[in-house]
N, C-alpha and C. Protein backbone atom coordinates (compact mmCIF):
# COMPACT_ATOMS: atom_id res chain seq x y z
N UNK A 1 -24.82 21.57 -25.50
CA UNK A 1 -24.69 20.29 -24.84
C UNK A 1 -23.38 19.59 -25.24
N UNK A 2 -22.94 19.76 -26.26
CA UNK A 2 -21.76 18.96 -26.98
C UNK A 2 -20.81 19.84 -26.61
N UNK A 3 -20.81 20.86 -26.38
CA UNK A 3 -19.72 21.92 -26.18
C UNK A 3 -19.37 21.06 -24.37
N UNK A 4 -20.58 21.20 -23.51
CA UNK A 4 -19.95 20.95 -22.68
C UNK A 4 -19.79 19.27 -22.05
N UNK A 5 -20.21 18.38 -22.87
CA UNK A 5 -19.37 17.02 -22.80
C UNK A 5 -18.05 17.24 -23.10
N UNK A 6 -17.53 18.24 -24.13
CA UNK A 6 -16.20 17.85 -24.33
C UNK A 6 -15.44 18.86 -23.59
N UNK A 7 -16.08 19.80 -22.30
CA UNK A 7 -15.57 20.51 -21.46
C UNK A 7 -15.25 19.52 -20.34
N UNK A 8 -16.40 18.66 -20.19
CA UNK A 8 -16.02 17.47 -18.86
C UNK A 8 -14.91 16.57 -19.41
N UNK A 9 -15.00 15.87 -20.82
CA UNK A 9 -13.82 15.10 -20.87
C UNK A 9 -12.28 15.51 -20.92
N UNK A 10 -12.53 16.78 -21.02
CA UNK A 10 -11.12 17.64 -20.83
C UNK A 10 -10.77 17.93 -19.32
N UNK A 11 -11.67 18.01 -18.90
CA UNK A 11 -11.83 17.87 -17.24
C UNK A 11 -11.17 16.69 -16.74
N UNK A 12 -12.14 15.68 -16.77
CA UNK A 12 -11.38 13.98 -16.64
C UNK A 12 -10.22 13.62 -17.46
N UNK A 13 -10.23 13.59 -18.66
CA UNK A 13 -8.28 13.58 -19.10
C UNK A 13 -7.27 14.19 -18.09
N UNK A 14 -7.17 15.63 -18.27
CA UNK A 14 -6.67 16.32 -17.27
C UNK A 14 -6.47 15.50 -15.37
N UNK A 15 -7.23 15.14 -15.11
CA UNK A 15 -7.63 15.13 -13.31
C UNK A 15 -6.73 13.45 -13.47
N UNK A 16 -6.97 12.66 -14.45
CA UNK A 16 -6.26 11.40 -15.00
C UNK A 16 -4.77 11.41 -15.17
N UNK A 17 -4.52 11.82 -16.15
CA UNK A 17 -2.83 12.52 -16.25
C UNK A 17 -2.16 13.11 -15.02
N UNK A 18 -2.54 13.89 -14.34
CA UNK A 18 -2.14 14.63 -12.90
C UNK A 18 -2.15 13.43 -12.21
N UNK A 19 -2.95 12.78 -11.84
CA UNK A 19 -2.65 11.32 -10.78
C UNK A 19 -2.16 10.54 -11.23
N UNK A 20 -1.62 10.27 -12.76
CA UNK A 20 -0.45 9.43 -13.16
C UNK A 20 0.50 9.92 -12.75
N UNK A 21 0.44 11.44 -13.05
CA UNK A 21 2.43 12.16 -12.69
C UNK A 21 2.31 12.14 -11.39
N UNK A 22 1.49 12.50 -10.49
CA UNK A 22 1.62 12.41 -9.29
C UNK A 22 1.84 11.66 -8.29
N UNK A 23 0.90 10.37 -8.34
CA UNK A 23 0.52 9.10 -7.73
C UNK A 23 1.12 8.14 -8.30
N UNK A 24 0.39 7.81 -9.55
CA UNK A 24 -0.09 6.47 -9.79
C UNK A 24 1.37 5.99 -10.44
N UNK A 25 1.97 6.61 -11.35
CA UNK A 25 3.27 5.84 -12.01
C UNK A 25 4.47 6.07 -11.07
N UNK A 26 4.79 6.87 -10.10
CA UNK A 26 6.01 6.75 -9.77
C UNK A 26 6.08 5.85 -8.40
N UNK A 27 6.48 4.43 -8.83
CA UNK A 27 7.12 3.85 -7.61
C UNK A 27 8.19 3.46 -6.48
N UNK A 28 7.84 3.55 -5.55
CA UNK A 28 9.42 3.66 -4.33
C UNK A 28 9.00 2.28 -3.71
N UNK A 29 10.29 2.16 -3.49
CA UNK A 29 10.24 1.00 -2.45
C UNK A 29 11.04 1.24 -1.58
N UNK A 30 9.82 0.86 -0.03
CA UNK A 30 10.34 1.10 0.98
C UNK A 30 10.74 -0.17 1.75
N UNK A 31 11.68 -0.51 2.26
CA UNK A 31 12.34 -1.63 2.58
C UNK A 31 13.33 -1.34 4.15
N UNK A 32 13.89 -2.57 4.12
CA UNK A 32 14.55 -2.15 5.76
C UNK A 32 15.87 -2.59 4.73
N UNK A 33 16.84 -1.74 5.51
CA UNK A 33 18.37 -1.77 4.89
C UNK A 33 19.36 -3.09 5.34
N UNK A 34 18.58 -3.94 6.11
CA UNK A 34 18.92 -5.47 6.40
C UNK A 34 18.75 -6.05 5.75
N UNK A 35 19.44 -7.28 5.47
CA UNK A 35 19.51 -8.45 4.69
C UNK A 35 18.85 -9.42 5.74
N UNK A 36 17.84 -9.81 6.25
CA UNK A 36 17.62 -11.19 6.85
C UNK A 36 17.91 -12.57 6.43
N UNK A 37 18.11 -13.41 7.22
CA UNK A 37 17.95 -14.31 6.15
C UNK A 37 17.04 -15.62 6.84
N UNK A 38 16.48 -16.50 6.15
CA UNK A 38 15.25 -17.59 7.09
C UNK A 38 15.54 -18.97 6.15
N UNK A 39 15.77 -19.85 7.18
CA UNK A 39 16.21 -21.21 6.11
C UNK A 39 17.34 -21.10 5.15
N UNK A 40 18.13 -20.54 5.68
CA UNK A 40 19.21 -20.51 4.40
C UNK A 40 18.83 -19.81 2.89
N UNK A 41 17.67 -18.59 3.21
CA UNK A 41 17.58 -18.09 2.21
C UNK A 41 17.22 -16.59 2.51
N UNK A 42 18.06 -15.56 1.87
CA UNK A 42 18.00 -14.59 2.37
C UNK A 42 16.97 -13.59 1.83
N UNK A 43 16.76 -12.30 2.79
CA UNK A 43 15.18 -12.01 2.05
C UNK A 43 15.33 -10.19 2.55
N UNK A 44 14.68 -9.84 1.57
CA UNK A 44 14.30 -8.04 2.64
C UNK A 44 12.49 -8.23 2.82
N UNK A 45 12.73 -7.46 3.31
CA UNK A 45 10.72 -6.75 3.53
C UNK A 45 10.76 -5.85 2.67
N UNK A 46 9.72 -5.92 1.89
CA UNK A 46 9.52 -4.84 1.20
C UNK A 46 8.16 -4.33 0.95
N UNK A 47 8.00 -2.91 1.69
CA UNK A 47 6.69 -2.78 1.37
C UNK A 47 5.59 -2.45 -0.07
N UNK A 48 4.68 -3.11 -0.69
CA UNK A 48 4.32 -3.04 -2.43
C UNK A 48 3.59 -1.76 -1.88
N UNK A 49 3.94 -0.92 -3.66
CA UNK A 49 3.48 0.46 -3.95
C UNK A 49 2.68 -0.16 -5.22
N UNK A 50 1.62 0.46 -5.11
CA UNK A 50 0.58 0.61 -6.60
C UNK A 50 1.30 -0.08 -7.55
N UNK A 51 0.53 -0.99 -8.41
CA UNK A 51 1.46 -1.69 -9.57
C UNK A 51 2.25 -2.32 -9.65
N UNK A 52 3.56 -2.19 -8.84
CA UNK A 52 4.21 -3.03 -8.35
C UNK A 52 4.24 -4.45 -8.51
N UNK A 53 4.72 -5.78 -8.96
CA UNK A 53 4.55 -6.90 -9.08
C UNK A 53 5.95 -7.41 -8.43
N UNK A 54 6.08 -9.17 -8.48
CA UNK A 54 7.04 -9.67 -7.57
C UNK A 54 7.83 -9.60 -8.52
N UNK A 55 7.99 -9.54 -9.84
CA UNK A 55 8.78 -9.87 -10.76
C UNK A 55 9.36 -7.76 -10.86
N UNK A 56 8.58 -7.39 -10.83
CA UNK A 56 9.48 -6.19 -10.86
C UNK A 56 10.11 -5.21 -9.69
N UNK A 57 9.96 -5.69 -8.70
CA UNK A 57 10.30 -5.52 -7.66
C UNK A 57 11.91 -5.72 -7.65
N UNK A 58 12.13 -7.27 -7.93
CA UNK A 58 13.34 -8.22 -7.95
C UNK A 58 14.04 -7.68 -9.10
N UNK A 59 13.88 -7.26 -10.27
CA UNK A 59 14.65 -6.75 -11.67
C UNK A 59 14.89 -5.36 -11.17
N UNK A 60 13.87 -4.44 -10.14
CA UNK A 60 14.28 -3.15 -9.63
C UNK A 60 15.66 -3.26 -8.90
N UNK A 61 15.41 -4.20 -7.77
CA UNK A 61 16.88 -4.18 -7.01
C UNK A 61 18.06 -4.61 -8.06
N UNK A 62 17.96 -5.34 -8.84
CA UNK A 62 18.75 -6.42 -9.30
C UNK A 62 19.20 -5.69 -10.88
N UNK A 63 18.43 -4.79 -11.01
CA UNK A 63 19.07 -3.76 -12.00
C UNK A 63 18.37 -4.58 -13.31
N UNK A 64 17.41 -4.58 -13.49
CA UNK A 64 17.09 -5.92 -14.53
C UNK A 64 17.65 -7.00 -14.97
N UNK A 65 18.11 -7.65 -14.10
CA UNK A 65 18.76 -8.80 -14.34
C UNK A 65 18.39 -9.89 -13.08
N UNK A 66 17.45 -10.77 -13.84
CA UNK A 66 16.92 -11.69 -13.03
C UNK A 66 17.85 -12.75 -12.93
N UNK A 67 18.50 -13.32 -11.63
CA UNK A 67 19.28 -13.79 -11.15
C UNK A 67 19.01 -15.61 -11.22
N UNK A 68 17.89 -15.79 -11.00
CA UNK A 68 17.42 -17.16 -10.72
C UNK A 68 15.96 -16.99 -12.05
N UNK A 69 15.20 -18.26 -12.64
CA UNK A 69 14.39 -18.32 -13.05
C UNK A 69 13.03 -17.61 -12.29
N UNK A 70 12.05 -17.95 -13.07
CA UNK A 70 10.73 -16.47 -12.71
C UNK A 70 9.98 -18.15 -11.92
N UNK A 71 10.28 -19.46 -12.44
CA UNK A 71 9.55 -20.37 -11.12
C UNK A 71 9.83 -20.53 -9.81
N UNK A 72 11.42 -20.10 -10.08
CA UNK A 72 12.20 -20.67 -8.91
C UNK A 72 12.16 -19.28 -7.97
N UNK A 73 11.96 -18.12 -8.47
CA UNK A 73 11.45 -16.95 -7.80
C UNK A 73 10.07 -16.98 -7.05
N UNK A 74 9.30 -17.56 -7.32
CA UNK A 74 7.70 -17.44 -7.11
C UNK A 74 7.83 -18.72 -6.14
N UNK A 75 8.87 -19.55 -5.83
CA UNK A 75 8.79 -20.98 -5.20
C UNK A 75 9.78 -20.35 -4.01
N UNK A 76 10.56 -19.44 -4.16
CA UNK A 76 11.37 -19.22 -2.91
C UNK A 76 10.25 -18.04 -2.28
N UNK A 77 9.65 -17.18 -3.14
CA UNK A 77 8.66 -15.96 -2.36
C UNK A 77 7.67 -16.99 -1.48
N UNK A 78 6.94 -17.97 -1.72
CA UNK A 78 6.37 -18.36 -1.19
C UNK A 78 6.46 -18.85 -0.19
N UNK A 79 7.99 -19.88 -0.30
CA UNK A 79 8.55 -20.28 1.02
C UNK A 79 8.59 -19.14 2.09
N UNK A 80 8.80 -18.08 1.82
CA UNK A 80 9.02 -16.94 2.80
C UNK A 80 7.99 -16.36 3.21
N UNK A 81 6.79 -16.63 2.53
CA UNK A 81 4.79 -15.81 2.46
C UNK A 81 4.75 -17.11 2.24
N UNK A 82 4.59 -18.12 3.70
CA UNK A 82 3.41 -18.94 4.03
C UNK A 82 1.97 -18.32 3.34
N UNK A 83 1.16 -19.22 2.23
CA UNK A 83 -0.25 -18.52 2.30
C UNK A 83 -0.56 -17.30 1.73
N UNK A 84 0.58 -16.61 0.84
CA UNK A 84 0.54 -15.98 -0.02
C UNK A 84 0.59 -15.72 -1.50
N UNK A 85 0.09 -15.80 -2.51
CA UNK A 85 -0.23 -15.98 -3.32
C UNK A 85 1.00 -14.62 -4.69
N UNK A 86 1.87 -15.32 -4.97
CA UNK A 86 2.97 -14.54 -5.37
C UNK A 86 2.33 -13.56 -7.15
N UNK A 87 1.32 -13.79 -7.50
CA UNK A 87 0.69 -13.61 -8.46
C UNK A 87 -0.40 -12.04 -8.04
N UNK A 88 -0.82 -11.97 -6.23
CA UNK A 88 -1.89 -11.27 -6.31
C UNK A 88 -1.48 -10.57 -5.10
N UNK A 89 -0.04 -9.89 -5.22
CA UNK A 89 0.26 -8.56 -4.06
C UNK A 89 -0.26 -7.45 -3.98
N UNK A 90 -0.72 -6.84 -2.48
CA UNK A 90 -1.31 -6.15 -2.36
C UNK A 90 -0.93 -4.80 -1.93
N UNK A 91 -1.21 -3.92 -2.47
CA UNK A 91 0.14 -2.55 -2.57
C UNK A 91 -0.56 -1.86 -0.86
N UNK A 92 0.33 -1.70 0.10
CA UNK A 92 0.76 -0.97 1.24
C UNK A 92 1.16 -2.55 1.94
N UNK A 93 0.96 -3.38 1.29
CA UNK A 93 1.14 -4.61 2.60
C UNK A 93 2.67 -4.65 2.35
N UNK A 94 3.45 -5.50 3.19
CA UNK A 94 4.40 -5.67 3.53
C UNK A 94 4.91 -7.35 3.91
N UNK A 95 6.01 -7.53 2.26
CA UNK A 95 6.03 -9.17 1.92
C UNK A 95 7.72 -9.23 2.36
N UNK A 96 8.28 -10.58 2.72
CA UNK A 96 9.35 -10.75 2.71
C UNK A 96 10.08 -11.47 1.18
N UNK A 97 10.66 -10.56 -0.10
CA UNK A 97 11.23 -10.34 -0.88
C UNK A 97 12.37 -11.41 -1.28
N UNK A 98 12.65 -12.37 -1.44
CA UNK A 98 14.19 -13.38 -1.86
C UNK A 98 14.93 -12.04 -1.94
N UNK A 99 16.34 -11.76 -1.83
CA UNK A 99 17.11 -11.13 -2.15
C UNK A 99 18.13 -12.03 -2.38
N UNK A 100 18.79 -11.96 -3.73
CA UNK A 100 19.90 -12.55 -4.44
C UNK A 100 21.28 -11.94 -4.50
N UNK A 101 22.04 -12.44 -4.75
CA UNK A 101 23.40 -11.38 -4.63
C UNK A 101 23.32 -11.65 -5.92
N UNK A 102 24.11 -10.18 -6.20
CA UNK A 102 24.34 -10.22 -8.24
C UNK A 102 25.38 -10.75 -8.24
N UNK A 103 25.73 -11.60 -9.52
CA UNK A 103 27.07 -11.91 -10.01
C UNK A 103 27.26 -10.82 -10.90
């Protein structure tokens, strides 16, 4: 019996690890190669992948270097996501992003 609990948890470790390398850790972002811009503030679409958050999304493009503060980020996402909640993105949906120019 003990022999084969620790045949299943070698089972589940295994099947776990494979959908990290596979799935679950590697993220892309898919986006449109336009700059829009709405109200004098410019933005991409970007569609969220698994895990994904607004704050790392913006340090992805931006090379880790957050351009504007993390309030003033979450106050311009919103302006752009009427009714969206910049804290609770939902991975395949598709948000309009602030895009900043780097200095």
């Amino acid at each position: 019996m003990k022999n084969m609990f620790i045949f299943l948890m070698f089972i589940a470790i295994c099947a776990i690890a494979y959908h990290d390398l596979t799935d679950g850790t590697i993220h892309t972002i898919r986006s449109q190669t336009t700059v829009k811009q709405t109200n004098d503030l410019p933005y991409r679409e970007v569609t969220v992948q698994r895990g994904d958050t607004l704050l790392s999304i913006i340090e992805r493009e931006m090379n880790g270097k957050l351009p504007v503060s993390i309030d003033q980020l979450i106050t311009d996402f919103q302006a752009l996501n009427p009714h969206v909640n910049a804290h609770s993105l939902q991975a395949g949906k598709t948000y309009r992003i602030p895009h900043y120019k780097q200095k």
